[in-house]
N, C-alpha and C. Protein backbone atom coordinates (compact mmCIF):
# COMPACT_ATOMS: atom_id res chain seq x y z
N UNK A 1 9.75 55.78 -19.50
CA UNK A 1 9.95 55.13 -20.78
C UNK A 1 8.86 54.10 -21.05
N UNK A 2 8.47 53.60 -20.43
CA UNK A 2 7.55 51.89 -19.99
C UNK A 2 6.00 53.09 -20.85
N UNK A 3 5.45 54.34 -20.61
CA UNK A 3 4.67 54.67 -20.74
C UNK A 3 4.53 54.77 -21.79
N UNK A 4 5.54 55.86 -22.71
CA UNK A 4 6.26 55.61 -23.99
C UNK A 4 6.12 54.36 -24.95
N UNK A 5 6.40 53.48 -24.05
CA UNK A 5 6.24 52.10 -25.08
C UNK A 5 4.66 51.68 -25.30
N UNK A 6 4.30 52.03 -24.23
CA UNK A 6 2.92 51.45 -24.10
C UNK A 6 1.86 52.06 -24.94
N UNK A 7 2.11 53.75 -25.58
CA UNK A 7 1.15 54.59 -26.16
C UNK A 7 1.16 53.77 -27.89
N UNK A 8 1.61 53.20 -28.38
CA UNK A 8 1.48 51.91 -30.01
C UNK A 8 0.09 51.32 -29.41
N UNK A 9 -0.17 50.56 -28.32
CA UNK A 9 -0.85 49.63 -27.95
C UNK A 9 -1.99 50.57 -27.40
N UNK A 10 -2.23 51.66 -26.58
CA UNK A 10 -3.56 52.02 -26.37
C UNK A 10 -3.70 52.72 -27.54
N UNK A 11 -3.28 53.22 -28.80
CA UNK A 11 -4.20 53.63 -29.83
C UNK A 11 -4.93 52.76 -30.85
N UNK A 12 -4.19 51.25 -30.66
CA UNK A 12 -4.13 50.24 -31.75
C UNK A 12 -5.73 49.93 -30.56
N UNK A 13 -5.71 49.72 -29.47
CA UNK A 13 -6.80 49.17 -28.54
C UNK A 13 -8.02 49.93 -28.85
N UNK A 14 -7.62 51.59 -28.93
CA UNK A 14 -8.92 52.40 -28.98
C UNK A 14 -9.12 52.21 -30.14
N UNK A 15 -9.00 52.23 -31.55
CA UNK A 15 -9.12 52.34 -32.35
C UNK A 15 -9.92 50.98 -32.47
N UNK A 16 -9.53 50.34 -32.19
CA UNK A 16 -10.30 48.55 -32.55
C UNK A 16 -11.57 48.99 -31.52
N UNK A 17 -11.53 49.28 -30.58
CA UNK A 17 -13.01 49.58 -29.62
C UNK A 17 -13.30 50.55 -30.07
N UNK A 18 -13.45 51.64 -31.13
CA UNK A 18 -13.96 52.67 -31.59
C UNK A 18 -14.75 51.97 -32.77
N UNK A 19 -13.93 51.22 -33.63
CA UNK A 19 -14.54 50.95 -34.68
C UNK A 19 -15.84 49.77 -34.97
N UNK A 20 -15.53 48.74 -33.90
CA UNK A 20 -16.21 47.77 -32.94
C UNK A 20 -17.70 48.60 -32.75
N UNK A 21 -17.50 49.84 -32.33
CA UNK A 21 -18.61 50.47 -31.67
C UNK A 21 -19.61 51.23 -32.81
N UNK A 22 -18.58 51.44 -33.92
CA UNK A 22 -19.33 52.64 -35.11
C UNK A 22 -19.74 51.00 -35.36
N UNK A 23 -19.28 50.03 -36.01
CA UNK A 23 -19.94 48.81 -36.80
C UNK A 23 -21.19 48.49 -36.26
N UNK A 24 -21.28 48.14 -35.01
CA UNK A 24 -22.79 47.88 -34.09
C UNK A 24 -23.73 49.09 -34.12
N UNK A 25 -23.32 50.86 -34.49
CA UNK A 25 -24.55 51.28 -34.00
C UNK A 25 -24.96 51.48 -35.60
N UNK A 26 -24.33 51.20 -36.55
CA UNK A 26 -25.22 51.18 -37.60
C UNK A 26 -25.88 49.83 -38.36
N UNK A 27 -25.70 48.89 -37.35
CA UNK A 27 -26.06 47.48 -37.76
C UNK A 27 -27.39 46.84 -36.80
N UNK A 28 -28.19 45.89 -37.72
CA UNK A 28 -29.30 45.67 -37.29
C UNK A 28 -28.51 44.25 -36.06
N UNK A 29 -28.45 44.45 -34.96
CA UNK A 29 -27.56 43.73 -33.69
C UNK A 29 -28.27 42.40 -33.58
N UNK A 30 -29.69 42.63 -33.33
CA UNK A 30 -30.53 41.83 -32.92
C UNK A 30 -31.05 40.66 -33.78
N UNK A 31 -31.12 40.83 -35.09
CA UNK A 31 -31.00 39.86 -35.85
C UNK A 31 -29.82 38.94 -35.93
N UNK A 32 -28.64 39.07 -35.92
CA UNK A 32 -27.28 38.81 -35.68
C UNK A 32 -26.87 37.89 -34.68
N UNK A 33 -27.97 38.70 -33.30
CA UNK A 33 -27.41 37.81 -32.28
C UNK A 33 -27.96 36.52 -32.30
N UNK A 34 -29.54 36.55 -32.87
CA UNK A 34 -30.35 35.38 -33.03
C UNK A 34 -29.39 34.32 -33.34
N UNK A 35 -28.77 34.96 -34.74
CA UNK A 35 -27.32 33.64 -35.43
C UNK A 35 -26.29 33.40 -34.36
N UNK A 36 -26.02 33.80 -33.92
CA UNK A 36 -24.96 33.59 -32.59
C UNK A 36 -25.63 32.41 -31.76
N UNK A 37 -27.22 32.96 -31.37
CA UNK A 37 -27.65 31.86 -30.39
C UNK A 37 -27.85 30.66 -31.34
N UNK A 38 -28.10 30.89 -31.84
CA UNK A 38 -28.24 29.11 -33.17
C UNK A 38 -27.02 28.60 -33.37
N UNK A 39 -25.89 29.43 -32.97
CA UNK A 39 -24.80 28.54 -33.56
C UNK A 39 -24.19 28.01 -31.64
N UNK A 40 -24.69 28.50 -30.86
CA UNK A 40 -24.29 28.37 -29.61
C UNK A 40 -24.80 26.81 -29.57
N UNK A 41 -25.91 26.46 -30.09
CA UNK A 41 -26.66 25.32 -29.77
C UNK A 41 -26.11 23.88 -31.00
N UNK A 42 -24.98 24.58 -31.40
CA UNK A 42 -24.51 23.33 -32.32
C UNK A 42 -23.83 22.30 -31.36
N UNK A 43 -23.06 21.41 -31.92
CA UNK A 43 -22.25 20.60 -30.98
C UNK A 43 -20.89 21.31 -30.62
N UNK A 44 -20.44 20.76 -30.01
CA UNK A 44 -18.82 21.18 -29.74
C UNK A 44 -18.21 20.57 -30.31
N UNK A 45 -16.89 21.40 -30.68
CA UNK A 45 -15.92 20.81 -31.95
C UNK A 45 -16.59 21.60 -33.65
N UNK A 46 -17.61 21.74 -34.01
CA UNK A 46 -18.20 22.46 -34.91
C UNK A 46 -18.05 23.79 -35.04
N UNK A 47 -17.45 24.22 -36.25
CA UNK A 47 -16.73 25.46 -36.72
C UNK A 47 -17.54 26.74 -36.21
N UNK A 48 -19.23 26.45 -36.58
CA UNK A 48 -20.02 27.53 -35.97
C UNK A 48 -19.80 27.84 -34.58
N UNK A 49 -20.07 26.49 -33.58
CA UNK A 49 -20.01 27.01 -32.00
C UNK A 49 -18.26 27.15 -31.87
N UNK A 50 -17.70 27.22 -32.67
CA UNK A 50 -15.81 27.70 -31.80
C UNK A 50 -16.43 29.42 -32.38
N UNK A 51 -16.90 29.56 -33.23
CA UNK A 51 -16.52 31.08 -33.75
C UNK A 51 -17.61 31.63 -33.00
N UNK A 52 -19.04 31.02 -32.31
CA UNK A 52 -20.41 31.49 -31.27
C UNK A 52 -19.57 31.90 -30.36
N UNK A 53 -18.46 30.90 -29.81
CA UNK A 53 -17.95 30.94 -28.47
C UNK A 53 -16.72 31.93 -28.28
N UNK A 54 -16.07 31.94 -29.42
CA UNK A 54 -15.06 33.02 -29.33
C UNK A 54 -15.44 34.82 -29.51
N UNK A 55 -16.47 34.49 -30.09
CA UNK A 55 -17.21 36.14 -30.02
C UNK A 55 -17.80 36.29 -28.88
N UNK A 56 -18.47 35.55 -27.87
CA UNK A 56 -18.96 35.54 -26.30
C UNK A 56 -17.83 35.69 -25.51
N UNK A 57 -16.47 34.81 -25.82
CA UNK A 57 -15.37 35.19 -25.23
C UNK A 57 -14.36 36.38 -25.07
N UNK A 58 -15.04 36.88 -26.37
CA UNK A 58 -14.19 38.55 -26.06
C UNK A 58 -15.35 39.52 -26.50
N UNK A 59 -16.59 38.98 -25.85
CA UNK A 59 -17.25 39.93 -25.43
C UNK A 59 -17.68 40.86 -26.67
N UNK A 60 -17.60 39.97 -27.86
CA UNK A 60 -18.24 41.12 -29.65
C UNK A 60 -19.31 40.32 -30.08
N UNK A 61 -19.67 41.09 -30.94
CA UNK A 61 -21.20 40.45 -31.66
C UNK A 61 -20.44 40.29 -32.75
N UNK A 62 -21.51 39.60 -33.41
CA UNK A 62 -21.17 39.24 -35.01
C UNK A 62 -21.95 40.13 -35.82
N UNK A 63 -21.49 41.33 -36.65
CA UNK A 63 -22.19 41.88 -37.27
C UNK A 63 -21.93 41.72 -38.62
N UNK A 64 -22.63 42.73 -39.65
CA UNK A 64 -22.96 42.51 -41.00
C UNK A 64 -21.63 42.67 -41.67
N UNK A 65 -21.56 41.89 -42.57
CA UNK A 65 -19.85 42.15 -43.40
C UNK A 65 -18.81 41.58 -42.66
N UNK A 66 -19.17 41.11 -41.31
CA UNK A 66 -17.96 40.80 -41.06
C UNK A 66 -17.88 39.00 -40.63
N UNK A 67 -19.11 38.59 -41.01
CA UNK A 67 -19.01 37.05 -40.73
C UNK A 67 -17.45 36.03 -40.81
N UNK A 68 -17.50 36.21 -42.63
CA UNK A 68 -16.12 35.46 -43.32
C UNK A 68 -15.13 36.20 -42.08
N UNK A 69 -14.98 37.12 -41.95
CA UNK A 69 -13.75 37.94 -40.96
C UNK A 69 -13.97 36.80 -39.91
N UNK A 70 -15.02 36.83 -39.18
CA UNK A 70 -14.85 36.04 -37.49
C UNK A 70 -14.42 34.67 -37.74
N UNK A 71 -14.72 33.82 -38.38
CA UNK A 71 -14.65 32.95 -39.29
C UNK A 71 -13.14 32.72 -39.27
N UNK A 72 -12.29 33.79 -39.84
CA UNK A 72 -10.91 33.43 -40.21
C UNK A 72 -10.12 33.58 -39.14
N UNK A 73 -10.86 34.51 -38.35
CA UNK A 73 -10.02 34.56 -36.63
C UNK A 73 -10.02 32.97 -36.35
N UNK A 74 -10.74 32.35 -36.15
CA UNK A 74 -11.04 31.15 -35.18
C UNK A 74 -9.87 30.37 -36.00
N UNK A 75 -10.31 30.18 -37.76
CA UNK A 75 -9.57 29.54 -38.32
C UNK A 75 -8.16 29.04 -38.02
N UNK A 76 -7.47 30.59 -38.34
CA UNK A 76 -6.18 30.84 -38.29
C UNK A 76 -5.76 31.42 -36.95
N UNK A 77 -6.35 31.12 -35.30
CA UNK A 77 -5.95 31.24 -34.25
C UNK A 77 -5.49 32.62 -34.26
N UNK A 78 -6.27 33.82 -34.64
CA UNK A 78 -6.13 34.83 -34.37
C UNK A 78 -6.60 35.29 -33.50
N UNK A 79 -6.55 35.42 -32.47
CA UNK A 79 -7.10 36.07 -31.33
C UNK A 79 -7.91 37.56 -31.48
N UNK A 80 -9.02 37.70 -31.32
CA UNK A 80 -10.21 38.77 -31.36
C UNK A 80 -9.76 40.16 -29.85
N UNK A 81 -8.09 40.35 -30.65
CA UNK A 81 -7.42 41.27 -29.90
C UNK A 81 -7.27 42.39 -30.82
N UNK A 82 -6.71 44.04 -30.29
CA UNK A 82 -6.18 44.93 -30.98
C UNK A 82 -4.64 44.05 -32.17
N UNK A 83 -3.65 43.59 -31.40
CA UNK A 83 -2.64 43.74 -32.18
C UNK A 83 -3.55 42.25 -32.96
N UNK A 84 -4.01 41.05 -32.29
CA UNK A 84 -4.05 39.98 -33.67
C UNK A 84 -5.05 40.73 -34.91
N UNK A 85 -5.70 41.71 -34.57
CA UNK A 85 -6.55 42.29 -35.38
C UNK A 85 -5.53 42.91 -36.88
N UNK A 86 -4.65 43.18 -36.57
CA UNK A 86 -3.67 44.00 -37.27
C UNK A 86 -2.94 42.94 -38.27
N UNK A 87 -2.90 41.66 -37.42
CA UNK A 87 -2.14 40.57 -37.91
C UNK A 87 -3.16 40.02 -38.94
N UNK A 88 -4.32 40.54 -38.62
CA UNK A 88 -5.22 39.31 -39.51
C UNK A 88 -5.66 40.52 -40.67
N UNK A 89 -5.23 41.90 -40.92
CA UNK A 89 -5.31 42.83 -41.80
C UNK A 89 -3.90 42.17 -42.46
N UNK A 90 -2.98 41.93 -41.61
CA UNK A 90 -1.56 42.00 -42.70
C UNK A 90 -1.74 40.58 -43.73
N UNK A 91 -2.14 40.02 -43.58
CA UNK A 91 -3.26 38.50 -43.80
C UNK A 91 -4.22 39.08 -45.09
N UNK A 92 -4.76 39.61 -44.93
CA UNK A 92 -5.56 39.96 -45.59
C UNK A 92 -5.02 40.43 -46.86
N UNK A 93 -4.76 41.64 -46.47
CA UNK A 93 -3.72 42.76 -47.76
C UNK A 93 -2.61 41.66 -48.40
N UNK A 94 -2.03 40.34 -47.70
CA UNK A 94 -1.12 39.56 -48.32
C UNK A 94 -1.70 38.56 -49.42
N UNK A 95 -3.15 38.73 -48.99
CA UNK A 95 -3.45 37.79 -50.02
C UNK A 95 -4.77 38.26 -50.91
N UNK A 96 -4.50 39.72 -50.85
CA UNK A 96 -5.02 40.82 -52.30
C UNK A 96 -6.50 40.71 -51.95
N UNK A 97 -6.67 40.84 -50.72
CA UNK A 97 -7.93 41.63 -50.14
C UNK A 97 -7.67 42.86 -49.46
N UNK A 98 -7.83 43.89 -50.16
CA UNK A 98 -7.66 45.16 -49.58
C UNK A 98 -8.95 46.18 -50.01
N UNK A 99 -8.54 46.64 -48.89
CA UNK A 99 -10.01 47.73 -48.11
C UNK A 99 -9.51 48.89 -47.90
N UNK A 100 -10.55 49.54 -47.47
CA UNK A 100 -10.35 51.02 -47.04
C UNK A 100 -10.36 50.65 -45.34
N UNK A 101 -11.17 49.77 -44.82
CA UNK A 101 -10.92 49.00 -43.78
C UNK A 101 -9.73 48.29 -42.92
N UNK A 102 -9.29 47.56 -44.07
CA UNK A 102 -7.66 46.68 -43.91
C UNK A 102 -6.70 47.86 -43.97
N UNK A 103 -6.76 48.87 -44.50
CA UNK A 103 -5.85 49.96 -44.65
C UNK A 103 -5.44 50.70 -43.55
N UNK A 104 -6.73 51.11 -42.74
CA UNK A 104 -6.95 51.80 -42.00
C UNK A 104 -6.45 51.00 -40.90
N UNK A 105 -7.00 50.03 -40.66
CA UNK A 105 -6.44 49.26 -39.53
C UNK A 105 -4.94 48.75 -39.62
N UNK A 106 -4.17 48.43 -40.40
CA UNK A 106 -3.40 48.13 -40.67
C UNK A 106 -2.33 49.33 -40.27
């Protein structure tokens, strides 16, 4: 049964590491990361280095289109997980930002 329960959570996981992966190979990475390292070098406590440090912390880049997104993770203590990912679509669509993106993930 335990396995059963568990198959919601590895598709919601692959799906967030699938899409993670299509976003980076059609995005220019390396320009991106430059902004990451500039914001690494702010002070601490500053909105840029919590959102530098929380994308180093789960291990994502910051790519194109999705700045405002990383941004609202840190904001609103969404964790840069499969399910908070879902939480921060239901977020989204609640407040009449909807995508073909938010849809999908959602």
């Amino acid at each position: 049964m335990k396995k059963i329960s568990n198959f919601p959570q590895l598709i919601i996981t692959l799906s967030f590491h699938l899409s993670v992966w299509l976003i980076e190979r059609f995005s220019n990475i390396e320009k991106y990361q430059k902004k990451v390292d500039k914001l690494h070098e702010l002070e601490k406590g500053m909105l840029g280095k919590d959102i530098a440090e929380c994308l180093s912390k789960n291990k994502l880049r910051l790519v194109p289109g999705y700045e405002s997104h990383d941004l609202k993770h840190v904001l609103l203590d969404y964790k840069m997980s499969p399910v908070d990912e879902i939480r921060m679509q239901a977020f989204m669509i609640g407040n009449g930002n909807i995508s073909i993106p938010s849809l999908a993930i959602f």
